[in-house]
PDB file of N, CA and C in Angstrom:
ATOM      1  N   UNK A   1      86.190 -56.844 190.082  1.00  0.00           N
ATOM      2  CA  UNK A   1      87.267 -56.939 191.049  1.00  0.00           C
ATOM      3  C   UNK A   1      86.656 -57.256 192.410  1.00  0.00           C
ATOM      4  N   UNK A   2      87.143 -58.260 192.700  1.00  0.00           N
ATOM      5  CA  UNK A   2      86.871 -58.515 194.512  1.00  0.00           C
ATOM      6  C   UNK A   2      87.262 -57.230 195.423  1.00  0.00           C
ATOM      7  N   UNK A   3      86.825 -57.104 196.357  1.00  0.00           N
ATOM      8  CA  UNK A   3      86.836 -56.735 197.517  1.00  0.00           C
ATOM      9  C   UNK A   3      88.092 -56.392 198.462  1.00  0.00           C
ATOM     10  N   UNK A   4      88.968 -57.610 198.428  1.00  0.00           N
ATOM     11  CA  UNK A   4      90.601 -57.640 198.803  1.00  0.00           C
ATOM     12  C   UNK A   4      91.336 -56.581 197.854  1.00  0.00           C
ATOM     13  N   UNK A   5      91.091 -56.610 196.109  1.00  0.00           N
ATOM     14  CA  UNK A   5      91.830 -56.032 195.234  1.00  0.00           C
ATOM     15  C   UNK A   5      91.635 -54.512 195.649  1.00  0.00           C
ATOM     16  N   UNK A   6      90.390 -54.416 195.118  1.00  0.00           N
ATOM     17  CA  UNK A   6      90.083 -52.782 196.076  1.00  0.00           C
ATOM     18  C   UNK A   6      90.046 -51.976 196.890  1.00  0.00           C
ATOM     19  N   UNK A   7      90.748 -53.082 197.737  1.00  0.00           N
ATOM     20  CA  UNK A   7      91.222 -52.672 199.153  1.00  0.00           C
ATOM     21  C   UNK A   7      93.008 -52.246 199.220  1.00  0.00           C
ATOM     22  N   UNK A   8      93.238 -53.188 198.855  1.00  0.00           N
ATOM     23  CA  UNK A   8      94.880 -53.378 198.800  1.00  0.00           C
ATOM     24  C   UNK A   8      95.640 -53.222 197.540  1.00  0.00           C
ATOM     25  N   UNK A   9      94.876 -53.176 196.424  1.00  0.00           N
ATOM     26  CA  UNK A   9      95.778 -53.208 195.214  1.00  0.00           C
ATOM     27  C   UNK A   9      96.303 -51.911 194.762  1.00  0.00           C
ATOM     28  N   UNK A  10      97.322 -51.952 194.250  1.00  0.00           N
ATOM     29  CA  UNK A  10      97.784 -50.377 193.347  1.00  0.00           C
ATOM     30  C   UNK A  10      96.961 -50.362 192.767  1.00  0.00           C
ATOM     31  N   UNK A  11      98.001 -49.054 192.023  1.00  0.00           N
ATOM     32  CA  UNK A  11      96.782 -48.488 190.751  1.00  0.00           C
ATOM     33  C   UNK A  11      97.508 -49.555 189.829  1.00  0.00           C
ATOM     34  N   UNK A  12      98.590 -49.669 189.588  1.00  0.00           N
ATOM     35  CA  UNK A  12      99.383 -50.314 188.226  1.00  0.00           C
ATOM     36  C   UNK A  12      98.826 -51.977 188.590  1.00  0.00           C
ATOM     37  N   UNK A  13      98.317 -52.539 189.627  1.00  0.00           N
ATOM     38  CA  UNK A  13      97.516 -53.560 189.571  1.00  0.00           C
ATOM     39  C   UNK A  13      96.470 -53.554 189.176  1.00  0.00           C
ATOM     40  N   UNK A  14      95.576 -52.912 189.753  1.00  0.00           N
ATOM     41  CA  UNK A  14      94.412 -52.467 188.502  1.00  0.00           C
ATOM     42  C   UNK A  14      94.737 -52.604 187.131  1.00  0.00           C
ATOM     43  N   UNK A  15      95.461 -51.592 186.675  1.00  0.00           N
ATOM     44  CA  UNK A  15      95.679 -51.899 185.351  1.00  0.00           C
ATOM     45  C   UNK A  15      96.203 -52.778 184.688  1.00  0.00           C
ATOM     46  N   UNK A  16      96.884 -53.101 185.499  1.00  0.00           N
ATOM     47  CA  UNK A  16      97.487 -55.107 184.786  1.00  0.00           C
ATOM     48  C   UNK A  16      95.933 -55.451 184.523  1.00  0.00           C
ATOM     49  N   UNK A  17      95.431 -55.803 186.389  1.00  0.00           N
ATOM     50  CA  UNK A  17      93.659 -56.550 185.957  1.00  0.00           C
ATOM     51  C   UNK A  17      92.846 -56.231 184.798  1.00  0.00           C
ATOM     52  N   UNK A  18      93.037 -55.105 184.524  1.00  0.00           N
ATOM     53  CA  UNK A  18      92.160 -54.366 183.953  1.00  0.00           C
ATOM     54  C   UNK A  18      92.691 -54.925 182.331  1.00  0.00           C
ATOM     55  N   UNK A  19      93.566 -54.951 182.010  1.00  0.00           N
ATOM     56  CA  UNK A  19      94.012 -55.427 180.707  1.00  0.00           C
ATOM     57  C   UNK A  19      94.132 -56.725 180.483  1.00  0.00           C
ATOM     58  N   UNK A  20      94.536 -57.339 181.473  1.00  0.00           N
ATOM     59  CA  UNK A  20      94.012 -58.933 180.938  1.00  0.00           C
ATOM     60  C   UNK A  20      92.391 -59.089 180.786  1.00  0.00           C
ATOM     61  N   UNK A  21      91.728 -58.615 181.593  1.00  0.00           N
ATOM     62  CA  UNK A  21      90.298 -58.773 181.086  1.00  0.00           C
ATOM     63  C   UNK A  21      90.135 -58.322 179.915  1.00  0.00           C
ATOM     64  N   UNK A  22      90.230 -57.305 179.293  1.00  0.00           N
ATOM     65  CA  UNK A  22      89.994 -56.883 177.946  1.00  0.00           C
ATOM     66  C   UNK A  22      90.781 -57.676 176.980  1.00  0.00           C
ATOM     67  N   UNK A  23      91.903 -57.689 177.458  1.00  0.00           N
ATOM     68  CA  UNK A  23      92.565 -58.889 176.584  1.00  0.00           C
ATOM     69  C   UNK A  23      91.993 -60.528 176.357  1.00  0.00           C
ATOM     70  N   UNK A  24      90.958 -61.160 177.608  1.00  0.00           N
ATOM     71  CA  UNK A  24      90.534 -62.362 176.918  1.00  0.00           C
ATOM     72  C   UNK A  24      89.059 -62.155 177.113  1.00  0.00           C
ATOM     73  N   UNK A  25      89.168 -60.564 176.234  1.00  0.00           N
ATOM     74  CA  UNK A  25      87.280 -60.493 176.221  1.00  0.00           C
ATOM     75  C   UNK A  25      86.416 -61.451 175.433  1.00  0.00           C
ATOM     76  N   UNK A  26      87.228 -61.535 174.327  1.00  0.00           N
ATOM     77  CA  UNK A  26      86.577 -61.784 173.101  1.00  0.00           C
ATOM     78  C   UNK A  26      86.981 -63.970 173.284  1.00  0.00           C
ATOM     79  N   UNK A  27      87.801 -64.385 173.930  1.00  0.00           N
ATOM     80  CA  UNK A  27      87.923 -65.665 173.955  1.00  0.00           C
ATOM     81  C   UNK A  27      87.142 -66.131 175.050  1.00  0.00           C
ATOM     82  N   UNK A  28      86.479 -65.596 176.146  1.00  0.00           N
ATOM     83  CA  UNK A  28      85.145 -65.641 176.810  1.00  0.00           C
ATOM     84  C   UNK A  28      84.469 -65.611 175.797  1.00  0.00           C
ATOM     85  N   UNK A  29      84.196 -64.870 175.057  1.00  0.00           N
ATOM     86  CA  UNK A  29      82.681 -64.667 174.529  1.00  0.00           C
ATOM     87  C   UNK A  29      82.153 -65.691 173.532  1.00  0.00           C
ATOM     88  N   UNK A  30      83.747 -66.012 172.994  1.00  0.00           N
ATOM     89  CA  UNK A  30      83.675 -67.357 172.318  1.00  0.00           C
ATOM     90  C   UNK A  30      83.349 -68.854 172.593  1.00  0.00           C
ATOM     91  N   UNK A  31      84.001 -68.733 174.151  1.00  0.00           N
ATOM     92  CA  UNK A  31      84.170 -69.863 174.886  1.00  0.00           C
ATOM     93  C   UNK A  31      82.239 -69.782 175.135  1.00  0.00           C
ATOM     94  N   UNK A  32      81.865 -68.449 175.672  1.00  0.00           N
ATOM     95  CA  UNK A  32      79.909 -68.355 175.686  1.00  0.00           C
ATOM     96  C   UNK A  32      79.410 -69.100 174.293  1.00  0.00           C
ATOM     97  N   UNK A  33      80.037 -68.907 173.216  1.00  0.00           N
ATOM     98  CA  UNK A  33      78.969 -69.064 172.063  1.00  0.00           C
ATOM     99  C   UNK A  33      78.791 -70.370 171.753  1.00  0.00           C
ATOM    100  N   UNK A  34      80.106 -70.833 171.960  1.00  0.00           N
ATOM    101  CA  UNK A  34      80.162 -72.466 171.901  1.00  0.00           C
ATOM    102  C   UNK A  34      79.382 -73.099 172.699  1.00  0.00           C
ATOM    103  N   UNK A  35      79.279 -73.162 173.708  1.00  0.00           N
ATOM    104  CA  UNK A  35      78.795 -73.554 174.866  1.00  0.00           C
ATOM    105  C   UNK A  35      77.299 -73.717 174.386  1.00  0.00           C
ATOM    106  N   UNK A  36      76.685 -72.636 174.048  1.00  0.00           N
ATOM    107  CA  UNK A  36      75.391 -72.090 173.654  1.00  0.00           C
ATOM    108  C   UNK A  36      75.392 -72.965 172.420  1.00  0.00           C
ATOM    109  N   UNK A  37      76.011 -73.052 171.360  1.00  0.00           N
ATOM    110  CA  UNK A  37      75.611 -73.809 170.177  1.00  0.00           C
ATOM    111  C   UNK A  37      75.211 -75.292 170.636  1.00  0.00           C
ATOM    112  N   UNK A  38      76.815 -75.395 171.809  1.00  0.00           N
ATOM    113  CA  UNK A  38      76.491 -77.033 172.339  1.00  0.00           C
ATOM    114  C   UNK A  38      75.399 -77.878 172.944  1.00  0.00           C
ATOM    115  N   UNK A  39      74.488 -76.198 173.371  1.00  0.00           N
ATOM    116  CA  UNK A  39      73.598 -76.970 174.504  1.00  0.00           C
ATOM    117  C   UNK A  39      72.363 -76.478 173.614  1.00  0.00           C
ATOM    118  N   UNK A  40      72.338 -76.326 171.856  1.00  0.00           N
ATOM    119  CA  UNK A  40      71.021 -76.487 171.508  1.00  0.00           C
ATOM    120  C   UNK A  40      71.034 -77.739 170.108  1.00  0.00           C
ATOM    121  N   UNK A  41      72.420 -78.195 170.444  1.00  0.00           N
ATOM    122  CA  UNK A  41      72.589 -79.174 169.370  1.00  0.00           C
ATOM    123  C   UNK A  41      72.008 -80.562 170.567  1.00  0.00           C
ATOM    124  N   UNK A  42      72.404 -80.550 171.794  1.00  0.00           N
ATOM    125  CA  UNK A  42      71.653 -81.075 173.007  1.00  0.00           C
ATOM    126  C   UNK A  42      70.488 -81.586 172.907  1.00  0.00           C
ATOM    127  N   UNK A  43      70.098 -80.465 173.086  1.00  0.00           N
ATOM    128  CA  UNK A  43      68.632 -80.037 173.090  1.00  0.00           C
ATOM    129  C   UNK A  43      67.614 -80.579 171.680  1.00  0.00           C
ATOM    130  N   UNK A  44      68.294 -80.423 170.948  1.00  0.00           N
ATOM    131  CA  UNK A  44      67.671 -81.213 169.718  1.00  0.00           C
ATOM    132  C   UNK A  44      67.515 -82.549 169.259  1.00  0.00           C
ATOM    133  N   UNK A  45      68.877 -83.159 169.999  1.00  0.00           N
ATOM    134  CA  UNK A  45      69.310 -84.540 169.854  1.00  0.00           C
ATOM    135  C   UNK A  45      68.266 -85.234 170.689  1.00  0.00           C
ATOM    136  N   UNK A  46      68.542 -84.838 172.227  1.00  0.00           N
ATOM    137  CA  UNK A  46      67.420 -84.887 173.585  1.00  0.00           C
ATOM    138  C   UNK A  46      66.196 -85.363 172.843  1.00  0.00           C
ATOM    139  N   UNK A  47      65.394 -84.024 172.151  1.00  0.00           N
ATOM    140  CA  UNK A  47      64.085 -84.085 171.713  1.00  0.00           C
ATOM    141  C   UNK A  47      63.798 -85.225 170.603  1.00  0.00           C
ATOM    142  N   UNK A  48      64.896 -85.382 169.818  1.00  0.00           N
ATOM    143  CA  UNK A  48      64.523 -86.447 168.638  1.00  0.00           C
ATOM    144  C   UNK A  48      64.735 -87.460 169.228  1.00  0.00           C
ATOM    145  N   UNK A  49      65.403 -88.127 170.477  1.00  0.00           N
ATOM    146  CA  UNK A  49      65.974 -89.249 171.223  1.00  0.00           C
ATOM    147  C   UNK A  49      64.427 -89.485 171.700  1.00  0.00           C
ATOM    148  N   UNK A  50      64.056 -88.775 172.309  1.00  0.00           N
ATOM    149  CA  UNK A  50      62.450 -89.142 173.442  1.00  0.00           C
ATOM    150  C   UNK A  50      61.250 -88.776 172.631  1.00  0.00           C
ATOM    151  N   UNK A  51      61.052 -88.337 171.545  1.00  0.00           N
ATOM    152  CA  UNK A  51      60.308 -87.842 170.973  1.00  0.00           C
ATOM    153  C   UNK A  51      59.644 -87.058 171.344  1.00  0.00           C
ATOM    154  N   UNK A  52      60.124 -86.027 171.730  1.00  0.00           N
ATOM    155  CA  UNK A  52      59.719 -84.889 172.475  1.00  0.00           C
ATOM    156  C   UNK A  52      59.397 -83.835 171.249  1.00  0.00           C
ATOM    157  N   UNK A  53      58.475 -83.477 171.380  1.00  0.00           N
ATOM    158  CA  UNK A  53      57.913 -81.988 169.934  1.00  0.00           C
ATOM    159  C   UNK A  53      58.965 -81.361 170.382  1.00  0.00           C
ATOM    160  N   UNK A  54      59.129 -81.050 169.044  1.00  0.00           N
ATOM    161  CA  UNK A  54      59.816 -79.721 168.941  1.00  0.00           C
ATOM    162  C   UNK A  54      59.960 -78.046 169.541  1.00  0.00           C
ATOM    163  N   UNK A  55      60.581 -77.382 169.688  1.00  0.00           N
ATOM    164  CA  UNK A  55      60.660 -75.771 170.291  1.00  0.00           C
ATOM    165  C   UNK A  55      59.552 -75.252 169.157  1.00  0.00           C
ATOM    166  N   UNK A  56      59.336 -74.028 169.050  1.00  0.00           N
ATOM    167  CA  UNK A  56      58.696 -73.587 168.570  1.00  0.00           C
ATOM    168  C   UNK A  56      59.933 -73.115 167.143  1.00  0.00           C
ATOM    169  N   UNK A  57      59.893 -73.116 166.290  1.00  0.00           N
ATOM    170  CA  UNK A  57      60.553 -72.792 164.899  1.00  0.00           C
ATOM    171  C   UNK A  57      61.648 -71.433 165.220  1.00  0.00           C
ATOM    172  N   UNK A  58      60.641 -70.970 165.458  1.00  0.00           N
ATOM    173  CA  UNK A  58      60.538 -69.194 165.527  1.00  0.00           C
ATOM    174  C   UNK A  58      61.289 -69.219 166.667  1.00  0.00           C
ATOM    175  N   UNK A  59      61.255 -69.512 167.935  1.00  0.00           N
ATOM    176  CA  UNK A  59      62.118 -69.101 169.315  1.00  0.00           C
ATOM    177  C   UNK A  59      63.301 -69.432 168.698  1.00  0.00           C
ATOM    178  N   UNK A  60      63.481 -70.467 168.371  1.00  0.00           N
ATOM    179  CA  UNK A  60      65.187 -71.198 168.113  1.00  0.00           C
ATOM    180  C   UNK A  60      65.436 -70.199 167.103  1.00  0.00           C
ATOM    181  N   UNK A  61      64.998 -69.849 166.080  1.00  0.00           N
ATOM    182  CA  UNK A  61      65.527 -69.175 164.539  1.00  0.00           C
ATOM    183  C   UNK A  61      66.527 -67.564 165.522  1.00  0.00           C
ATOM    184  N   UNK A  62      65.458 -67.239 166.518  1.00  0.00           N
ATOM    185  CA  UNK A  62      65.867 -66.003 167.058  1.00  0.00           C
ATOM    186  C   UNK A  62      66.905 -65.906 168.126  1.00  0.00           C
ATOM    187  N   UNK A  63      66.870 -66.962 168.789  1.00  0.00           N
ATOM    188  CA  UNK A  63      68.100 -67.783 169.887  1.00  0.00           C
ATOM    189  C   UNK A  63      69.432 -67.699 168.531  1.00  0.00           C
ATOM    190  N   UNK A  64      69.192 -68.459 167.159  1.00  0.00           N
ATOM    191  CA  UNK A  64      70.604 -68.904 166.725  1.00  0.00           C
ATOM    192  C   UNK A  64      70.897 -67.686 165.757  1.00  0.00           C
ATOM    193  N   UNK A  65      70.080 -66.342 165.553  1.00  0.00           N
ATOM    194  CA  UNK A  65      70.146 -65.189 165.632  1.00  0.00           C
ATOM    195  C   UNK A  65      71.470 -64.356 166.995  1.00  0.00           C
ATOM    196  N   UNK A  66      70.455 -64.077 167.424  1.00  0.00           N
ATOM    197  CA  UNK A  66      71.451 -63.762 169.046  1.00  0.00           C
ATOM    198  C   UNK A  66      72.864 -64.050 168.836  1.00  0.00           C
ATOM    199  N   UNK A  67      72.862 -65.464 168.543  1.00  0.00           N
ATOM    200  CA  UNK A  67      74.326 -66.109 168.314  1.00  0.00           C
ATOM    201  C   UNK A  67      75.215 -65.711 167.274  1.00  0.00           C
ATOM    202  N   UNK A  68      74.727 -65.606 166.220  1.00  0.00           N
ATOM    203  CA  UNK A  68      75.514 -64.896 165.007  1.00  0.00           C
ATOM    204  C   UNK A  68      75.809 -63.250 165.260  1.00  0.00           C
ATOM    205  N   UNK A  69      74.510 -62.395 165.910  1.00  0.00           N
ATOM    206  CA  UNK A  69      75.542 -60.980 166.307  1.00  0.00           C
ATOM    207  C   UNK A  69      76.717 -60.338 166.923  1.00  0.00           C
ATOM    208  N   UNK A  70      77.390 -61.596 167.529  1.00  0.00           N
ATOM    209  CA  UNK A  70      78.219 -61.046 168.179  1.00  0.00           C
ATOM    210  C   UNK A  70      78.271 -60.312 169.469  1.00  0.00           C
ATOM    211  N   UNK A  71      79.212 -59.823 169.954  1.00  0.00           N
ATOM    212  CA  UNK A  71      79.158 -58.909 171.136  1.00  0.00           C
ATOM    213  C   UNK A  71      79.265 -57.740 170.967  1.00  0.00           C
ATOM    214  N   UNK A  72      78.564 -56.873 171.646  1.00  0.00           N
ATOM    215  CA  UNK A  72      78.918 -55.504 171.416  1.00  0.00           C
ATOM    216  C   UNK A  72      79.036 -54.293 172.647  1.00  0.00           C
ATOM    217  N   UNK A  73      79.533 -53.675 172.679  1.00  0.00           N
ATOM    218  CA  UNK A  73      80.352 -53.315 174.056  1.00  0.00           C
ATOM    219  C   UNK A  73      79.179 -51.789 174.354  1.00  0.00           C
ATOM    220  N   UNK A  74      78.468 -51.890 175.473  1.00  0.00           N
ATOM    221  CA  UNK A  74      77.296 -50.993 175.916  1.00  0.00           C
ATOM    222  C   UNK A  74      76.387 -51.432 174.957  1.00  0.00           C
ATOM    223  N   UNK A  75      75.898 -52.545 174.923  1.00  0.00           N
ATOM    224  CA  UNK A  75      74.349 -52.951 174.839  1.00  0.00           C
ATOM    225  C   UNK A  75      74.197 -52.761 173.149  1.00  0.00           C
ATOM    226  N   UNK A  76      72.518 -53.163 172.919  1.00  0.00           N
ATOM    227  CA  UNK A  76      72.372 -53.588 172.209  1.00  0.00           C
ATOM    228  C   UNK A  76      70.727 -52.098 172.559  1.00  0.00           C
ATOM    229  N   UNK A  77      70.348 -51.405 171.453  1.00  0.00           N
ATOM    230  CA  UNK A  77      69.040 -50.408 171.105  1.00  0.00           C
ATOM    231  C   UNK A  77      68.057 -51.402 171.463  1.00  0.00           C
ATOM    232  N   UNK A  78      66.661 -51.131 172.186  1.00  0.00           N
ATOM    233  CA  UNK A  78      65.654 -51.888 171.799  1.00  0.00           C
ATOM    234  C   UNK A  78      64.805 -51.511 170.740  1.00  0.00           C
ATOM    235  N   UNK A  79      64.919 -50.240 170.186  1.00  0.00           N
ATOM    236  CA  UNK A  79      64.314 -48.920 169.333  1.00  0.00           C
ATOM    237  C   UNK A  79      65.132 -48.170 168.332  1.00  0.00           C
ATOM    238  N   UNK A  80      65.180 -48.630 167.052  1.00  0.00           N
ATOM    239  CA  UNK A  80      65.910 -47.532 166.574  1.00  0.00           C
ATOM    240  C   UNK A  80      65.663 -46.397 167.026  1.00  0.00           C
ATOM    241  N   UNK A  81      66.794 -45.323 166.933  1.00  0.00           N
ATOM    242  CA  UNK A  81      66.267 -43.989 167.359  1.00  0.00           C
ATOM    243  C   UNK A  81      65.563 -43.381 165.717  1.00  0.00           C
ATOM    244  N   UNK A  82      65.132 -42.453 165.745  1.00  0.00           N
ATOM    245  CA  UNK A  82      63.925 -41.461 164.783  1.00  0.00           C
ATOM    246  C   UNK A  82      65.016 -40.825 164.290  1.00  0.00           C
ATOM    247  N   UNK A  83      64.813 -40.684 163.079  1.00  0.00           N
ATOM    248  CA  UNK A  83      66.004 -39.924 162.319  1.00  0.00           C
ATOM    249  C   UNK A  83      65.592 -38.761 162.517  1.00  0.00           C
ATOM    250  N   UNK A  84      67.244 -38.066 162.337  1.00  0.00           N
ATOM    251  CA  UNK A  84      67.168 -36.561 162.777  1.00  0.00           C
ATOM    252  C   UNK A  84      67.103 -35.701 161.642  1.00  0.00           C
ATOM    253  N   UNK A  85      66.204 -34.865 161.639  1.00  0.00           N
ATOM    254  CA  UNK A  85      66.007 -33.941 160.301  1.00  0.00           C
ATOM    255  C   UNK A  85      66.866 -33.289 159.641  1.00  0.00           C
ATOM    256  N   UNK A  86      67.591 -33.089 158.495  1.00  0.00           N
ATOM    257  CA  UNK A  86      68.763 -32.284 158.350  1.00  0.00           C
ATOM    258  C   UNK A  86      68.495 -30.739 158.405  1.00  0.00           C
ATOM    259  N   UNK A  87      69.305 -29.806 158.728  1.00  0.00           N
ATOM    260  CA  UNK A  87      68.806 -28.493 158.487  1.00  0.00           C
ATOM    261  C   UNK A  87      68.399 -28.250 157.635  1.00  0.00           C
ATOM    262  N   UNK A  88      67.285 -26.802 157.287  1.00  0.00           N
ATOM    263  CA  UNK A  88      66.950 -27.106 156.754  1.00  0.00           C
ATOM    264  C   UNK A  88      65.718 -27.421 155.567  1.00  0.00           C
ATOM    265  N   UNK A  89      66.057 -29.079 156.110  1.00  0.00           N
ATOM    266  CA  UNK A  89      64.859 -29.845 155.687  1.00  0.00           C
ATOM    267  C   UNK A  89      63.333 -28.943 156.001  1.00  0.00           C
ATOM    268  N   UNK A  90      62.366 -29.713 155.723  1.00  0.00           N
ATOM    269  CA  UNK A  90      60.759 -29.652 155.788  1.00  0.00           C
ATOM    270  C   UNK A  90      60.596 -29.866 157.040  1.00  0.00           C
ATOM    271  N   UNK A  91      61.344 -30.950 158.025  1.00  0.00           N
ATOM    272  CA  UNK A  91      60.623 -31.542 159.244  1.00  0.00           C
ATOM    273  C   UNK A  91      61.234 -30.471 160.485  1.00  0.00           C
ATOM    274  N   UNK A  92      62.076 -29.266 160.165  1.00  0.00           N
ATOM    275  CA  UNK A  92      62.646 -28.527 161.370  1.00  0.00           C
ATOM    276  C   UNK A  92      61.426 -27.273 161.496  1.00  0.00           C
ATOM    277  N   UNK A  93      60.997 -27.528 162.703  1.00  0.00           N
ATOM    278  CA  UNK A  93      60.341 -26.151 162.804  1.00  0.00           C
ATOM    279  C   UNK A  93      61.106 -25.132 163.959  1.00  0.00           C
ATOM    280  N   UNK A  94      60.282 -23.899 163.864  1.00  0.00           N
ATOM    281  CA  UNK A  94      60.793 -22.608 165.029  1.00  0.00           C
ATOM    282  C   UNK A  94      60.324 -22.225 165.557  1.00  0.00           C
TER     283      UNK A  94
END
């Protein structure tokens, strides 16, 4: 929200704002993915046009990765977390 809204807006404006964004969350994210497919089908065409070597295999495989997960709302783990011992179990000590 700008600056003006937060200044001057209701609350029931907020929440209008607030629901159309969530409402075209997911047709942004789409409108992102496309975009992204478009500019490595580009990018490939580009390279076979000038004969430019190739990306590295591996970067792109993990780029058109990225692309197939989807969005997910508060991030993405860099770490699974460590499984938690059941009670119990062998691994609880006292």
């Amino acid at each position: 929200m700008n600056n003006c809204m937060l200044s001057y807006a209701t609350q029931a404006e907020h929440d209008k704002a607030r629901e159309e964004w969530f409402a075209t969350r997911m047709e942004r994210a789409r409108e992102r993915e496309r975009k992204e497919r478009r500019k490595l089908e580009q990018e490939k065409f580009l390279r076979e046009w000038w004969n430019i070597p190739q990306r590295d295999p591996e970067e792109i495989r993990r780029e058109e990765e990225k692309l197939k997960l989807g969005e997910r709302i508060g991030g993405r783990r860099s770490n699974p977390a460590p499984p938690v011992p059941a009670p119990g179990s062998e691994g609880e000590k006292r």
